[in-house]
C-alpha atoms as a PDB file:
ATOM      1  CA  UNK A   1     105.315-114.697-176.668  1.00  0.00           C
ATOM      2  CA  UNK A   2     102.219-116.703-175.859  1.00  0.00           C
ATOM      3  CA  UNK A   3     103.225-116.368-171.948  1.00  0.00           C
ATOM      4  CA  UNK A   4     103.784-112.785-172.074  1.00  0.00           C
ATOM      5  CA  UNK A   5     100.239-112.687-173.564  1.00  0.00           C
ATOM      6  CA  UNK A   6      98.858-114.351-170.968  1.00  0.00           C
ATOM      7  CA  UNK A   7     100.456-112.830-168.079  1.00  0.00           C
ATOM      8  CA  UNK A   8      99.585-109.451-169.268  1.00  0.00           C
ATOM      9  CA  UNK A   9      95.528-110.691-170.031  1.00  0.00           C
ATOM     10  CA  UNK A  10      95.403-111.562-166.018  1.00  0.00           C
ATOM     11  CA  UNK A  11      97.018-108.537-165.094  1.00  0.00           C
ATOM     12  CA  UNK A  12      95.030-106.249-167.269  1.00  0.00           C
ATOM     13  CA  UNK A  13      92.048-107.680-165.507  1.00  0.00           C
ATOM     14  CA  UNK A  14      93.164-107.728-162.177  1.00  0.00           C
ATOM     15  CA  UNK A  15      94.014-104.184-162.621  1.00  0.00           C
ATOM     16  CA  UNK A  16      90.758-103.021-164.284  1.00  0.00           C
ATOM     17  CA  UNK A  17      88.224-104.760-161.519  1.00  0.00           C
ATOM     18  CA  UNK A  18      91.007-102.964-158.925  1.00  0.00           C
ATOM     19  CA  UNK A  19      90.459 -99.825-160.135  1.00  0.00           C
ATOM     20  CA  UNK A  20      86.457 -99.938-160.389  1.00  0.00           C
ATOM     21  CA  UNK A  21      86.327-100.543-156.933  1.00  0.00           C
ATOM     22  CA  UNK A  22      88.693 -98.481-156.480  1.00  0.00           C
ATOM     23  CA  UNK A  23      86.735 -95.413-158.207  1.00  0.00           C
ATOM     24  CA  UNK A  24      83.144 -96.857-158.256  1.00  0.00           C
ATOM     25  CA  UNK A  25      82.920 -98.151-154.721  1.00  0.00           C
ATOM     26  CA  UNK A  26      86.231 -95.926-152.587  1.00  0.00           C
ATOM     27  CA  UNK A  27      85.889 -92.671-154.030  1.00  0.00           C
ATOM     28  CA  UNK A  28      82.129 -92.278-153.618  1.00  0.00           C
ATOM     29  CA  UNK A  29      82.773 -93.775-149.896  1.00  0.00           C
ATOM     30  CA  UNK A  30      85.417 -91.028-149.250  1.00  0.00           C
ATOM     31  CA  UNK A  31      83.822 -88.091-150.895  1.00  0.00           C
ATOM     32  CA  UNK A  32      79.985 -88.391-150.216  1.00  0.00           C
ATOM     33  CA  UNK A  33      80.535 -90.658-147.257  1.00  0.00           C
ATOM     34  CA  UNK A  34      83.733 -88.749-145.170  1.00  0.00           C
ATOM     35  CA  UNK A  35      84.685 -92.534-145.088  1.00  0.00           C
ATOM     36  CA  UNK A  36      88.380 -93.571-146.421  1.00  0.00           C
ATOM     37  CA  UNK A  37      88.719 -96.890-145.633  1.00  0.00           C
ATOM     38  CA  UNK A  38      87.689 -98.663-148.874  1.00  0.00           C
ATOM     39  CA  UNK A  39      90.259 -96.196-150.492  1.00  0.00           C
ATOM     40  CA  UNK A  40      93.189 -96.533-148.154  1.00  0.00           C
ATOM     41  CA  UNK A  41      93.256-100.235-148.410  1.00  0.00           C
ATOM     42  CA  UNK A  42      92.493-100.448-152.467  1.00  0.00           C
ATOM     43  CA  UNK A  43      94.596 -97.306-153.371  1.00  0.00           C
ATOM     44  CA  UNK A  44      98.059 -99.013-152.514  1.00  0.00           C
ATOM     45  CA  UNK A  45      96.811-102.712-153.712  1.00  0.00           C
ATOM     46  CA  UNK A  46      96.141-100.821-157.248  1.00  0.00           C
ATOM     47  CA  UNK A  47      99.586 -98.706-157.350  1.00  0.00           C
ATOM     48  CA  UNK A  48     101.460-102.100-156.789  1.00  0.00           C
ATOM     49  CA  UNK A  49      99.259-104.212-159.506  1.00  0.00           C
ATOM     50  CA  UNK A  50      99.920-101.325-161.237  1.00  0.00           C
ATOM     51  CA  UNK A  51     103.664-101.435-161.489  1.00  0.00           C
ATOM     52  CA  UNK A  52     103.115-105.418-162.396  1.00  0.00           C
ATOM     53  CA  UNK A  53     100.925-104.307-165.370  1.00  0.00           C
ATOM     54  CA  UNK A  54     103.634-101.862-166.763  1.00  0.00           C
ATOM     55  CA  UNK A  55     106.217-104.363-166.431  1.00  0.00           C
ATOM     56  CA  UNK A  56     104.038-107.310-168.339  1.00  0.00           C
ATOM     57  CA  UNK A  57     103.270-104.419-170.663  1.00  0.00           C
ATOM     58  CA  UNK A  58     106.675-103.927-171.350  1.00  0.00           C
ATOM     59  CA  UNK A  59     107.293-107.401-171.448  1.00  0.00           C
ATOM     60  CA  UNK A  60     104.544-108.421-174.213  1.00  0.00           C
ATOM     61  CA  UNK A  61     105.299-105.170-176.225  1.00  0.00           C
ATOM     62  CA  UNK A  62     109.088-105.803-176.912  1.00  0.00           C
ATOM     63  CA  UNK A  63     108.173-109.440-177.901  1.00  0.00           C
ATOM     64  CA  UNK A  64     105.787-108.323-180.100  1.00  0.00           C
ATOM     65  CA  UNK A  65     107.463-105.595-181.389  1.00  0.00           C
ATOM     66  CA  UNK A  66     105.036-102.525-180.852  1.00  0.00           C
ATOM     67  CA  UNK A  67     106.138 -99.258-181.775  1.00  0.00           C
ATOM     68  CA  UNK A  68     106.671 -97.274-178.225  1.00  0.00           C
ATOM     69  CA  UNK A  69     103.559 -95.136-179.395  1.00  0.00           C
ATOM     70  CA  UNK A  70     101.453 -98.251-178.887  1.00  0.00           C
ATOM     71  CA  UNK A  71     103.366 -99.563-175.812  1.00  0.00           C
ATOM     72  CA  UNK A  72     102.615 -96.198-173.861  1.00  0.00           C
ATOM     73  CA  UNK A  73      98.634 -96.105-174.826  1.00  0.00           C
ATOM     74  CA  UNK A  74      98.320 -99.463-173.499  1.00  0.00           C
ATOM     75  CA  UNK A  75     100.494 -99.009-170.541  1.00  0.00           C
ATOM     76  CA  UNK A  76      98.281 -95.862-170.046  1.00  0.00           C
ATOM     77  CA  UNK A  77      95.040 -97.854-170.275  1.00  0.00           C
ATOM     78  CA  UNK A  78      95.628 -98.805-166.336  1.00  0.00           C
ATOM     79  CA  UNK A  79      94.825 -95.836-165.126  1.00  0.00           C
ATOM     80  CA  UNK A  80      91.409 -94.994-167.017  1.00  0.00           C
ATOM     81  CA  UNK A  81      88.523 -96.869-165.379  1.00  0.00           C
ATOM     82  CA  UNK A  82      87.300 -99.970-168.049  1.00  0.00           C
ATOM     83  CA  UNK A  83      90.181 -98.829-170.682  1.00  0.00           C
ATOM     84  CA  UNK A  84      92.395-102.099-169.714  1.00  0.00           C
ATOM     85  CA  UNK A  85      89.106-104.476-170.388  1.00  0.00           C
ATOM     86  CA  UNK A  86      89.329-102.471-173.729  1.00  0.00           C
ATOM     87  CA  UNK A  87      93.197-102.843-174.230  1.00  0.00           C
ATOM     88  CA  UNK A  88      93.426-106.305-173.217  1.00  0.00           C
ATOM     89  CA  UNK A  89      90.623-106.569-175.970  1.00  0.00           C
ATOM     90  CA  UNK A  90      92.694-105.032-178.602  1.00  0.00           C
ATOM     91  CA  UNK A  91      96.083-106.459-177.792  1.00  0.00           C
ATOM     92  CA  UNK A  92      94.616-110.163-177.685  1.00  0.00           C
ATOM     93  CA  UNK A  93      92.697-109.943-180.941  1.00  0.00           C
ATOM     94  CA  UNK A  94      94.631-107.634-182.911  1.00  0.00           C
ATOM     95  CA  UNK A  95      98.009-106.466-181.877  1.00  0.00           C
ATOM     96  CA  UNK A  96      99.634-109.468-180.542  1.00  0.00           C
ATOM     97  CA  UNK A  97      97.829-111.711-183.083  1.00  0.00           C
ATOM     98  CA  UNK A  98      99.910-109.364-185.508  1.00  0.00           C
ATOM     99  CA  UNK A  99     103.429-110.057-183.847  1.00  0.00           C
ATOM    100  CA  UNK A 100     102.669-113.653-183.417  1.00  0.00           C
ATOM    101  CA  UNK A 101     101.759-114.267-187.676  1.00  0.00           C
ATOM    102  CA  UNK A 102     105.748-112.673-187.805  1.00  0.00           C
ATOM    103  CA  UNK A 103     108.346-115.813-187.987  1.00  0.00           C
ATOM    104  CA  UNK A 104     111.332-114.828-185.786  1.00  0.00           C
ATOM    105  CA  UNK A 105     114.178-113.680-187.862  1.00  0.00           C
ATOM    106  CA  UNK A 106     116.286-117.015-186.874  1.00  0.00           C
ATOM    107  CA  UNK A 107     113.533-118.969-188.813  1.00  0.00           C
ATOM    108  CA  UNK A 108     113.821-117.031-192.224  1.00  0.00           C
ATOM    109  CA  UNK A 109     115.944-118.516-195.008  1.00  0.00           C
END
């Protein structure tokens, strides 16, 4: 589980500074500055990282055994600007702390 932790901390990140430059930097460029470059070339970068975060999301929430409530809001939390610094936050200090304290079932006597 500690690997799927850590593979979905980078890619939370990744995905979070992708999207501020994305909106803060690409969106102002192509709206108030009729220039779409910064937003062409970000734009598909971020749908791709995108997909990778959904799939280590996936990943790290069946290991940890998150209800599918949980699994969508932090899947969802790619797509809001800053939410993934915020979910990445929550899942490393709370949520996956939680499933890690939980002995697999093998280990039980």
């Amino acid at each position: 589980m500690q690997g799927a932790l850590t593979r979905y901390r980078i890619i939370a990140w990744i995905v979070g500074v992708v999207l501020i430059v994305l909106v803060l930097v690409g969106m102002p460029l192509k709206y108030a500055g009729h220039n779409d470059t910064v937003v062409a070339a970000v734009g598909p970068v971020h749908g791709f990282l995108y997909m990778i975060y959904l799939v280590a999301t996936f990943d790290l929430s069946r290991r940890a055994g998150w209800p599918l409530g949980r699994m969508l809001l932090v899947m969802l939390a790619g797509t809001i600007p800053f939410f993934s610094f915020w979910a990445e936050r929550v899942v490393s200090h709370k949520w996956a702390v939680q499933g890690m304290d939980t002995p697999p079932a093998m280990a039980q006597k």
